[in-house]
PDB file of N, CA and C in Angstrom:
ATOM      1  N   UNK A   1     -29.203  15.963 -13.809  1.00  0.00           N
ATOM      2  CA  UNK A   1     -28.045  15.130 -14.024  1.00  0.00           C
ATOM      3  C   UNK A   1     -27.542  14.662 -12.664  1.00  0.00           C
ATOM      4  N   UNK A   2     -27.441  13.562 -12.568  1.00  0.00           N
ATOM      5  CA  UNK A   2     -26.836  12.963 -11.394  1.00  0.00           C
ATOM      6  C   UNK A   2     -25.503  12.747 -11.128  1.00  0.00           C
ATOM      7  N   UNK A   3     -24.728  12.589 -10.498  1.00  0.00           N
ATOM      8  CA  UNK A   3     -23.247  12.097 -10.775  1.00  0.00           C
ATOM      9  C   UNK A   3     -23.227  11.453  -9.636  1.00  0.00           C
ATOM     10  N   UNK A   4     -22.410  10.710  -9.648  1.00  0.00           N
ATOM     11  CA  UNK A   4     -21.633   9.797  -8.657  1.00  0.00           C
ATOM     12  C   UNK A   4     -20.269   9.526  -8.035  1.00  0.00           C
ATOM     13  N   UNK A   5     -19.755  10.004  -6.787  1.00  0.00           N
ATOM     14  CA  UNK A   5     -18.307  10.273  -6.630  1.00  0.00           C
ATOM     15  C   UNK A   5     -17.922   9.323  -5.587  1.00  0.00           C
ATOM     16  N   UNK A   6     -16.712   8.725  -5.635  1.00  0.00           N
ATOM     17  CA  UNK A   6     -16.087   7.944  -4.345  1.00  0.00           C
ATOM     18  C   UNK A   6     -15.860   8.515  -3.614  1.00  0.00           C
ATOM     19  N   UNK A   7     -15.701   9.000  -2.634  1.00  0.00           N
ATOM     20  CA  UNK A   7     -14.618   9.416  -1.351  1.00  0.00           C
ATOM     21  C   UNK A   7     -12.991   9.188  -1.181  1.00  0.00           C
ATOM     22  N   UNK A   8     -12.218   9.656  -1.635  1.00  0.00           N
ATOM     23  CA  UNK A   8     -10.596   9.588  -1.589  1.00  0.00           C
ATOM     24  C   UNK A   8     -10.735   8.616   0.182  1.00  0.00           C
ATOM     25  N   UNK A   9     -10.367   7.715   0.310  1.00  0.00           N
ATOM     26  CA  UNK A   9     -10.133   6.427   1.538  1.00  0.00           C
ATOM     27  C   UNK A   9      -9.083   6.168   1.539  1.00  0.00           C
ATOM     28  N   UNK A  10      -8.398   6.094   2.700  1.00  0.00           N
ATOM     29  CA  UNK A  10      -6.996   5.058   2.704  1.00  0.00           C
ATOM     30  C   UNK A  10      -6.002   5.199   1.904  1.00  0.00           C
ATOM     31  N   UNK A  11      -5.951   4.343   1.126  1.00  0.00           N
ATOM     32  CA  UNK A  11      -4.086   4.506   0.379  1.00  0.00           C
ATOM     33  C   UNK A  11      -4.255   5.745  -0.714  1.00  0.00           C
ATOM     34  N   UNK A  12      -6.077   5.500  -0.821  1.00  0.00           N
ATOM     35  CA  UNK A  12      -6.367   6.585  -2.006  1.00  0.00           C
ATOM     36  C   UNK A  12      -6.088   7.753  -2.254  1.00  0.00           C
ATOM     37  N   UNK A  13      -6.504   8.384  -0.619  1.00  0.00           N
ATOM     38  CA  UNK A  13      -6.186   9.614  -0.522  1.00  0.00           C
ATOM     39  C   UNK A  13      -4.718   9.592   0.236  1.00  0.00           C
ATOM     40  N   UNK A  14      -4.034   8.862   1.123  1.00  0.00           N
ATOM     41  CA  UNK A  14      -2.825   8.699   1.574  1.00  0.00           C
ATOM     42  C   UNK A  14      -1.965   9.365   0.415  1.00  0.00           C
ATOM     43  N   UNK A  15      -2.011   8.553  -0.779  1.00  0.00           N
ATOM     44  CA  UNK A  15      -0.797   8.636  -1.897  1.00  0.00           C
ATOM     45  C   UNK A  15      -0.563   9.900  -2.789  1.00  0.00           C
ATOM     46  N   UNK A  16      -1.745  11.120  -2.705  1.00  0.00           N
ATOM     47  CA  UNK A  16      -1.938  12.528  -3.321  1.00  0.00           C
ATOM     48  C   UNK A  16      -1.572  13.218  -2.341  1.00  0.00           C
ATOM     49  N   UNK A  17      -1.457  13.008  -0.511  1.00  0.00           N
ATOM     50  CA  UNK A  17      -1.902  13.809   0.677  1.00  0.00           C
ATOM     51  C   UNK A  17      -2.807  14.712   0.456  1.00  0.00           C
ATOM     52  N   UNK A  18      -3.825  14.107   0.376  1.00  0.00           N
ATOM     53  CA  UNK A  18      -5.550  14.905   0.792  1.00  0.00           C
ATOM     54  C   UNK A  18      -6.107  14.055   1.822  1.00  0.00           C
ATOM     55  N   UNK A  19      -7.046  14.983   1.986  1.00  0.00           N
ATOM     56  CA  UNK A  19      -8.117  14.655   3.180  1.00  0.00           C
ATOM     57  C   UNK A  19      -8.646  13.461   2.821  1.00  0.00           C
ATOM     58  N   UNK A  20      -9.058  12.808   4.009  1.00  0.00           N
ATOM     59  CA  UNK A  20     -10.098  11.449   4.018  1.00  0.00           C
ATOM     60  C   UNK A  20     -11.382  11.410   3.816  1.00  0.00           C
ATOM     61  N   UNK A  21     -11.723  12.941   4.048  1.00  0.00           N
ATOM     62  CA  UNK A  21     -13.002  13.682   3.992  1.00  0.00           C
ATOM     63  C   UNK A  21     -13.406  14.312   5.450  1.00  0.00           C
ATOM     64  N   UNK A  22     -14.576  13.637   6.204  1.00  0.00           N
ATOM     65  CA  UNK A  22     -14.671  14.889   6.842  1.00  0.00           C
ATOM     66  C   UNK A  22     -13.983  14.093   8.544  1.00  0.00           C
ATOM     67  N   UNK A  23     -13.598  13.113   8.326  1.00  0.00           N
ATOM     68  CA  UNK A  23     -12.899  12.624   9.568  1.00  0.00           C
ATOM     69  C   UNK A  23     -12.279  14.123  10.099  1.00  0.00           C
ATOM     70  N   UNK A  24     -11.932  13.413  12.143  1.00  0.00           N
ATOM     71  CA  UNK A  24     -11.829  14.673  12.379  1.00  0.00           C
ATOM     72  C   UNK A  24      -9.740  14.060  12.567  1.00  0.00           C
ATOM     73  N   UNK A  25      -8.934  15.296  12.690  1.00  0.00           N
ATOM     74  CA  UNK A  25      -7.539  14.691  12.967  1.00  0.00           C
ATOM     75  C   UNK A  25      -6.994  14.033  14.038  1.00  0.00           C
ATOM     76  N   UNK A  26      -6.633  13.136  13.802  1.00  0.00           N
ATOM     77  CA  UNK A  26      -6.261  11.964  14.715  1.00  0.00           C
ATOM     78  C   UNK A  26      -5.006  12.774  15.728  1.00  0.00           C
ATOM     79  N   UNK A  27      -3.753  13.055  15.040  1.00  0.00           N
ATOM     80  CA  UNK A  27      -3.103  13.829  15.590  1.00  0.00           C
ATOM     81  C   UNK A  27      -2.237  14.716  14.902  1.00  0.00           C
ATOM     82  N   UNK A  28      -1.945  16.291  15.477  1.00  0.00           N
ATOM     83  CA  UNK A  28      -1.210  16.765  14.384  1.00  0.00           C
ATOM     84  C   UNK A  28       0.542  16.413  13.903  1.00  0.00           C
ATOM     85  N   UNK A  29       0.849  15.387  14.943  1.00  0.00           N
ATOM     86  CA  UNK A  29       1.552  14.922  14.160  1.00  0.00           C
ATOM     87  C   UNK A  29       1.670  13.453  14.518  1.00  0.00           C
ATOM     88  N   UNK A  30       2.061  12.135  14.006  1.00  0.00           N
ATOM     89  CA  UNK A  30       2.132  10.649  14.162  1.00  0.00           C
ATOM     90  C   UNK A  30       3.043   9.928  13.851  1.00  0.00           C
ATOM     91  N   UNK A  31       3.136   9.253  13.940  1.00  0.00           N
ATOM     92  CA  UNK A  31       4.272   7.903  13.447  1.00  0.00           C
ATOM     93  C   UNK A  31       3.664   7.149  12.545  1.00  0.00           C
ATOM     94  N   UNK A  32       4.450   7.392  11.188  1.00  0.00           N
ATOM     95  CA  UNK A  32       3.859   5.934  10.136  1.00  0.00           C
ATOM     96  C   UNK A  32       4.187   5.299   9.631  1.00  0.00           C
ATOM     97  N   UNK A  33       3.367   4.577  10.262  1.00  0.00           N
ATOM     98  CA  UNK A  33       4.541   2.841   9.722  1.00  0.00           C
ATOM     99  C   UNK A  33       4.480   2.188   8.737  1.00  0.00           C
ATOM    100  N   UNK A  34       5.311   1.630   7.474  1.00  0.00           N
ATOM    101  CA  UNK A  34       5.169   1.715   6.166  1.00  0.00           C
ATOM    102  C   UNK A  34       6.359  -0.026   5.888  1.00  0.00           C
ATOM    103  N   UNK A  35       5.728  -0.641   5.377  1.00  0.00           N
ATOM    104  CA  UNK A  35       6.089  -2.429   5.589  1.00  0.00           C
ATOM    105  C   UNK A  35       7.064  -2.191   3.829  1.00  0.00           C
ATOM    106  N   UNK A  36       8.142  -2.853   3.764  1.00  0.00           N
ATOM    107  CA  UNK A  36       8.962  -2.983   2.655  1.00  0.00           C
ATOM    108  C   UNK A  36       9.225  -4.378   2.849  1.00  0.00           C
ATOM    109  N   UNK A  37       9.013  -4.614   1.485  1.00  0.00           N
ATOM    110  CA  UNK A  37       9.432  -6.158   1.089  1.00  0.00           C
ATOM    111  C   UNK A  37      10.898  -6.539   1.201  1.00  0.00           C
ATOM    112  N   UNK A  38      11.906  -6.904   1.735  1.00  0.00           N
ATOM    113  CA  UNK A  38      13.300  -7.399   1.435  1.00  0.00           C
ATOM    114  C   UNK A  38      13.326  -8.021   0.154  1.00  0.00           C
ATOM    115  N   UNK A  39      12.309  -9.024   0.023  1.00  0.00           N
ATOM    116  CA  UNK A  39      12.923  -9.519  -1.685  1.00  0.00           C
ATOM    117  C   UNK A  39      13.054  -8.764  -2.837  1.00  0.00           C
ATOM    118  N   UNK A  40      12.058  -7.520  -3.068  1.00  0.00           N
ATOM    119  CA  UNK A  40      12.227  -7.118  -3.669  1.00  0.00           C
ATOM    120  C   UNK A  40      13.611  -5.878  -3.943  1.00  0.00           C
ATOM    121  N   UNK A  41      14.067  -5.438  -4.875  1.00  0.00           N
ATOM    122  CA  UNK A  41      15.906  -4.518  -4.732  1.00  0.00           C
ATOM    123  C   UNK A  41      15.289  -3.422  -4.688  1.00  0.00           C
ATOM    124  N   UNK A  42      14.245  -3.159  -4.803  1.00  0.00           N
ATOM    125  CA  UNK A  42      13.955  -1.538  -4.954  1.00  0.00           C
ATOM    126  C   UNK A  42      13.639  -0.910  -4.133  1.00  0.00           C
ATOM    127  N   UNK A  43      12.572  -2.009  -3.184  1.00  0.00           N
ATOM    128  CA  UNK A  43      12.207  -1.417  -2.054  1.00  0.00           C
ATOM    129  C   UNK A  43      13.713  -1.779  -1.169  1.00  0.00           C
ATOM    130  N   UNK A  44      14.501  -2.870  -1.249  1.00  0.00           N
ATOM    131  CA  UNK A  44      15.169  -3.079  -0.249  1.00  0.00           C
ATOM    132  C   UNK A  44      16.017  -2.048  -0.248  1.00  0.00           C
ATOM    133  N   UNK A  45      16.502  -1.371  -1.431  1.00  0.00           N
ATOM    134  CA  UNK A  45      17.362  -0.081  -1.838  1.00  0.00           C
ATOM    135  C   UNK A  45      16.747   1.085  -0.739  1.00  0.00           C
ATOM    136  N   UNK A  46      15.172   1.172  -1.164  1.00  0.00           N
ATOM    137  CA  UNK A  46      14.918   2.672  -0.372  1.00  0.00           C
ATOM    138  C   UNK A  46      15.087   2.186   1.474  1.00  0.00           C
ATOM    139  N   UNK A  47      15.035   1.081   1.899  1.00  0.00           N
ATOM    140  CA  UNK A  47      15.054   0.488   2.919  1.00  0.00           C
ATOM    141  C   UNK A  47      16.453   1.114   3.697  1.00  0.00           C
ATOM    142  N   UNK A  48      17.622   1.003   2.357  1.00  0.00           N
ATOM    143  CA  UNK A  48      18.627   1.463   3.286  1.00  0.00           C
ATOM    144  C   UNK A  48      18.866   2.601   3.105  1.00  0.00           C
ATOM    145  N   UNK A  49      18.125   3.374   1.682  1.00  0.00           N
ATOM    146  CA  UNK A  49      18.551   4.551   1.812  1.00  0.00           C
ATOM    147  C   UNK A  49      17.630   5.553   3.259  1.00  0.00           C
ATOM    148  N   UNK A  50      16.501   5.068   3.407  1.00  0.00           N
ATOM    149  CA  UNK A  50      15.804   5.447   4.681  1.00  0.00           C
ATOM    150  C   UNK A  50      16.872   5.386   6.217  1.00  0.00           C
ATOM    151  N   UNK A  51      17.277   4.176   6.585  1.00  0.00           N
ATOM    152  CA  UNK A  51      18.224   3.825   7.047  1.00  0.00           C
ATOM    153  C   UNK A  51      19.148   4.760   7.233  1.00  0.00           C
ATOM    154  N   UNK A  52      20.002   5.085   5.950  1.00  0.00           N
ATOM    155  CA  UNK A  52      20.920   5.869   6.246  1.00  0.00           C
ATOM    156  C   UNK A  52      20.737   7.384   7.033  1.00  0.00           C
ATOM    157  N   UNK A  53      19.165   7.972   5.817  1.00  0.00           N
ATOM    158  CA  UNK A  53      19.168   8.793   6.456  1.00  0.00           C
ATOM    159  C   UNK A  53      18.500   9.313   8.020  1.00  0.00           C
ATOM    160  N   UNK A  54      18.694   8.301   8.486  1.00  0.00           N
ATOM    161  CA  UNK A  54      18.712   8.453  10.079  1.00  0.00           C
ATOM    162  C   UNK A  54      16.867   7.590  10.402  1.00  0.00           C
ATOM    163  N   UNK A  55      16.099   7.679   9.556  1.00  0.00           N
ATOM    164  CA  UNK A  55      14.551   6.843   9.752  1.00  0.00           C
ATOM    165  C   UNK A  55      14.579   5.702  10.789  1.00  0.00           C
ATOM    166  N   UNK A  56      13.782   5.453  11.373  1.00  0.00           N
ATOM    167  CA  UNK A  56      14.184   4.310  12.404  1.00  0.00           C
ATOM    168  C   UNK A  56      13.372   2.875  11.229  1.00  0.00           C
ATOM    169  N   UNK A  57      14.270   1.900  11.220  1.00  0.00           N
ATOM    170  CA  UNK A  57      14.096   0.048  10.406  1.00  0.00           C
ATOM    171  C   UNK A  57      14.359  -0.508  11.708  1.00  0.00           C
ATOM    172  N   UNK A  58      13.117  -1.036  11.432  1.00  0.00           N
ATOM    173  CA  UNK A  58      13.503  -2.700  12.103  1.00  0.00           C
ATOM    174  C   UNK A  58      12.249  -3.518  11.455  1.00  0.00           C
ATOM    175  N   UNK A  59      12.748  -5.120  11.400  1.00  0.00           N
ATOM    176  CA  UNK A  59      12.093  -5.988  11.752  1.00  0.00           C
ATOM    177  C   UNK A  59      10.807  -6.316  11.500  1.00  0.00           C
ATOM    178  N   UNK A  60       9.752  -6.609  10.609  1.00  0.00           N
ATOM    179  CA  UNK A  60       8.446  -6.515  11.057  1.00  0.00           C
ATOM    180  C   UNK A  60       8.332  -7.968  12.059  1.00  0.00           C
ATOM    181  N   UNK A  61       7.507  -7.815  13.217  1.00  0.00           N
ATOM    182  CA  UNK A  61       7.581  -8.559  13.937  1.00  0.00           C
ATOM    183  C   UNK A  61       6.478  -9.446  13.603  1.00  0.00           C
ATOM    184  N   UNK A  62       5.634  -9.253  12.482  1.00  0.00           N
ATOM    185  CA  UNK A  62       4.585 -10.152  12.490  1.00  0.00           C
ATOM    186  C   UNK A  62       4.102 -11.083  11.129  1.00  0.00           C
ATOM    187  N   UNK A  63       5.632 -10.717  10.496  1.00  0.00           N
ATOM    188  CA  UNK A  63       6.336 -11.601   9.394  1.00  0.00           C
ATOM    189  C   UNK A  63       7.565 -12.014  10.251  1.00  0.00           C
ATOM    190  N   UNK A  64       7.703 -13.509  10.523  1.00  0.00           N
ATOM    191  CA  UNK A  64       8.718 -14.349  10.556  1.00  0.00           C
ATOM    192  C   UNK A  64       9.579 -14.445   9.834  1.00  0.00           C
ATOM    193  N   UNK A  65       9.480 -14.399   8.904  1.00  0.00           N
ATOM    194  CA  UNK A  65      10.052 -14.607   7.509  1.00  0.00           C
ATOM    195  C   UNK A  65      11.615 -14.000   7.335  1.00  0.00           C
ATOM    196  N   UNK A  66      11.585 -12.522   7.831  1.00  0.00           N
ATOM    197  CA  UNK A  66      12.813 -11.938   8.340  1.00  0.00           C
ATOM    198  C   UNK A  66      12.743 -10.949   6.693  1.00  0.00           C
ATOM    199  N   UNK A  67      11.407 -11.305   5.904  1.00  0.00           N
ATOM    200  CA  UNK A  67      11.528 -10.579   4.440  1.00  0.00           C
ATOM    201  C   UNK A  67      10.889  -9.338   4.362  1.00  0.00           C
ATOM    202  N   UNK A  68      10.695  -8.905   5.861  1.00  0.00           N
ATOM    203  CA  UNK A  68       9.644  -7.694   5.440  1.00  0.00           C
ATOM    204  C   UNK A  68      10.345  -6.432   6.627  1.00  0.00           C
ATOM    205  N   UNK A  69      10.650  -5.473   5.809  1.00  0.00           N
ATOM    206  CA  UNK A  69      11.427  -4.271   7.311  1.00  0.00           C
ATOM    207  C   UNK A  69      10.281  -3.270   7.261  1.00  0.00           C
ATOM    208  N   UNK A  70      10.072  -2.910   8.473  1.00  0.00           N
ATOM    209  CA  UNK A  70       9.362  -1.913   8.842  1.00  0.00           C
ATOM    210  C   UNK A  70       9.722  -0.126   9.052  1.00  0.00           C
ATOM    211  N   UNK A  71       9.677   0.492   8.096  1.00  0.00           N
ATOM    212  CA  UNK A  71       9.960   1.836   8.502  1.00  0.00           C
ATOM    213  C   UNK A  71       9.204   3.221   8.875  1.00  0.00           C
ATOM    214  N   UNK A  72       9.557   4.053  10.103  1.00  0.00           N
ATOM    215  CA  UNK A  72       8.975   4.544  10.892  1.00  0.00           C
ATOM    216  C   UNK A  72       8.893   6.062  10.425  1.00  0.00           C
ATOM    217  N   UNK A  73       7.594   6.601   9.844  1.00  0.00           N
ATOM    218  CA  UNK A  73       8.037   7.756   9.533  1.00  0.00           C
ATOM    219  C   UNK A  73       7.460   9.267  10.489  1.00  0.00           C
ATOM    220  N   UNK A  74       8.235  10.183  10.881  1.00  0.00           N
ATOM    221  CA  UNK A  74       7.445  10.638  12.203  1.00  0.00           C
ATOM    222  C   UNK A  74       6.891  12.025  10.776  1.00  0.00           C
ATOM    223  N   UNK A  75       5.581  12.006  11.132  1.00  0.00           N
ATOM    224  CA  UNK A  75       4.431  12.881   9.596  1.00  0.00           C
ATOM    225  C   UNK A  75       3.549  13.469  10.444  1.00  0.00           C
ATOM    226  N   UNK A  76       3.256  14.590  10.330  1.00  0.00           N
ATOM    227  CA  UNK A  76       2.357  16.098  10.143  1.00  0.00           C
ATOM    228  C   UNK A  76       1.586  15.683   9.559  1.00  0.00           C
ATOM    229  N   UNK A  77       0.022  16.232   9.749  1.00  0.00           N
ATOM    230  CA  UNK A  77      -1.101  16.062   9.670  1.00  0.00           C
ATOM    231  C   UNK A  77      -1.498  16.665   8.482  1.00  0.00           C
ATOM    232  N   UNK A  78      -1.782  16.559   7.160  1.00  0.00           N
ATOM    233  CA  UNK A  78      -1.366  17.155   6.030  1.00  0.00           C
ATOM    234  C   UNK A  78      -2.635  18.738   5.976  1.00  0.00           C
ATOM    235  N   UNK A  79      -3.331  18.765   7.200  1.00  0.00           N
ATOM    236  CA  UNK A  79      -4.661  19.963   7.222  1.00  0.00           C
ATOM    237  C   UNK A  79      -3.357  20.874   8.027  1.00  0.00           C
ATOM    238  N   UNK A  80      -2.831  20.065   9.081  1.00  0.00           N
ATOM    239  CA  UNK A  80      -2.178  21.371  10.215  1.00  0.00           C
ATOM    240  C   UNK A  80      -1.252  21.770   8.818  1.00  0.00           C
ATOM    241  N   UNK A  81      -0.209  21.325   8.252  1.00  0.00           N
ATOM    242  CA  UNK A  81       0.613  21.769   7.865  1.00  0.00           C
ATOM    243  C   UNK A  81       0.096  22.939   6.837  1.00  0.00           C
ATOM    244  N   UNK A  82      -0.916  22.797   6.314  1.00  0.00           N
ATOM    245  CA  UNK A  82      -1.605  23.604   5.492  1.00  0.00           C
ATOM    246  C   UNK A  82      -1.996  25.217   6.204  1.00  0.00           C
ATOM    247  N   UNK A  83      -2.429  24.590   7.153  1.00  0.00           N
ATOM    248  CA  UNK A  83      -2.879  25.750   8.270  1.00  0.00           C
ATOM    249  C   UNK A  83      -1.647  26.503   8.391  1.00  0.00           C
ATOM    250  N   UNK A  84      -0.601  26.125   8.767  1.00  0.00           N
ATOM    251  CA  UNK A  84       0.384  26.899   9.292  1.00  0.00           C
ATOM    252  C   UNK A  84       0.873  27.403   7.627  1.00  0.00           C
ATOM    253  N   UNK A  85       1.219  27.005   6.935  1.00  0.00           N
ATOM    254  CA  UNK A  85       1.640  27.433   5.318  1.00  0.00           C
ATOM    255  C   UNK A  85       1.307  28.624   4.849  1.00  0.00           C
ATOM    256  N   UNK A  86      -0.047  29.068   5.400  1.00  0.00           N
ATOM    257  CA  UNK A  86      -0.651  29.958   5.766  1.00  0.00           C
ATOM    258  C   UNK A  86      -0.582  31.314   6.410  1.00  0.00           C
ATOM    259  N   UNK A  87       0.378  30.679   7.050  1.00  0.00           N
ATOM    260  CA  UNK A  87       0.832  31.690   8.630  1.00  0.00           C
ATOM    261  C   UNK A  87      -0.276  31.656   9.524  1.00  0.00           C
ATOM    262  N   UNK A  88      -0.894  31.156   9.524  1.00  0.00           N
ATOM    263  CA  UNK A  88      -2.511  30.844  10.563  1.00  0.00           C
ATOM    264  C   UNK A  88      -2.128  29.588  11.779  1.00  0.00           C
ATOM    265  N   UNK A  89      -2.320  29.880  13.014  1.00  0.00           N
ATOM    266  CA  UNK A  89      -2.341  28.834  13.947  1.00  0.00           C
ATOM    267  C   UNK A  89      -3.146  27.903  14.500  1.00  0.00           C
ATOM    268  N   UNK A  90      -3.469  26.956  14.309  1.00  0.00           N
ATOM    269  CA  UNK A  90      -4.642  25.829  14.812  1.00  0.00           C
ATOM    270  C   UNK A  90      -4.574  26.216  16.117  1.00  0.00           C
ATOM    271  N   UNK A  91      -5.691  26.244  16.769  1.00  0.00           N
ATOM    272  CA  UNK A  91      -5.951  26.155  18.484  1.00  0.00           C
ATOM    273  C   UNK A  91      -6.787  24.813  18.259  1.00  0.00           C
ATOM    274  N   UNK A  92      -6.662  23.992  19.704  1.00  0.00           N
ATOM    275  CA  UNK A  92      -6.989  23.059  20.116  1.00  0.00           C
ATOM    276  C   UNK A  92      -8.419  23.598  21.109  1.00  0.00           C
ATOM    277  N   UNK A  93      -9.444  23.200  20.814  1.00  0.00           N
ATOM    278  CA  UNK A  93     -10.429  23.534  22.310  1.00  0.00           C
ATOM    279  C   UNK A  93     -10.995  22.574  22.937  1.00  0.00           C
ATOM    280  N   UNK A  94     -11.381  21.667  23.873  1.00  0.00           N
ATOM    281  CA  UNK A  94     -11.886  20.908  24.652  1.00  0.00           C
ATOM    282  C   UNK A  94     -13.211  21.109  25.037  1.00  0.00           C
TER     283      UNK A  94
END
């Protein structure tokens, strides 16, 4: 019997927080940047509720338009955090 499986990629695996597969970690922790529509109320809602709670908005600079805000989210590497959940410490080796 054969089977056939995708690989969880990109927004795929982004939106469960799982692995990409066997990529190695970029960093254990990053900045991610996540584009909201202004026209729409729902996103523009979480826009300010982000806002309020202290998230850094601004601007996307590469919509003119003035319809799209950019918010900055500072995110843990979803393997380290696992590691440590654990009580186990990642070492770094060179």
């Amino acid at each position: 019997m054969k089977v056939t499986t995708v690989a969880p990629t990109g927004t795929f695996a982004k939106m469960p927080g799982v692995s990409e597969g066997i990529h190695p970690i970029y960093g254990r922790h990053f900045l991610r940047r996540v584009r909201f529509s202004m026209t729409d109320l729902a996103q523009a809602a979480n826009v300010a509720c982000f806002e309020f709670e202290g998230d850094q908005v601004e601007p996307d600079i590469l919509n003119q338009s003035g319809n799209t805000m950019v918010v900055t989210f500072p995110t843990k590497d979803k393997l380290v955090a696992g590691v440590e959940a654990m009580g186990l410490r990642a070492c770094v080796t060179s």
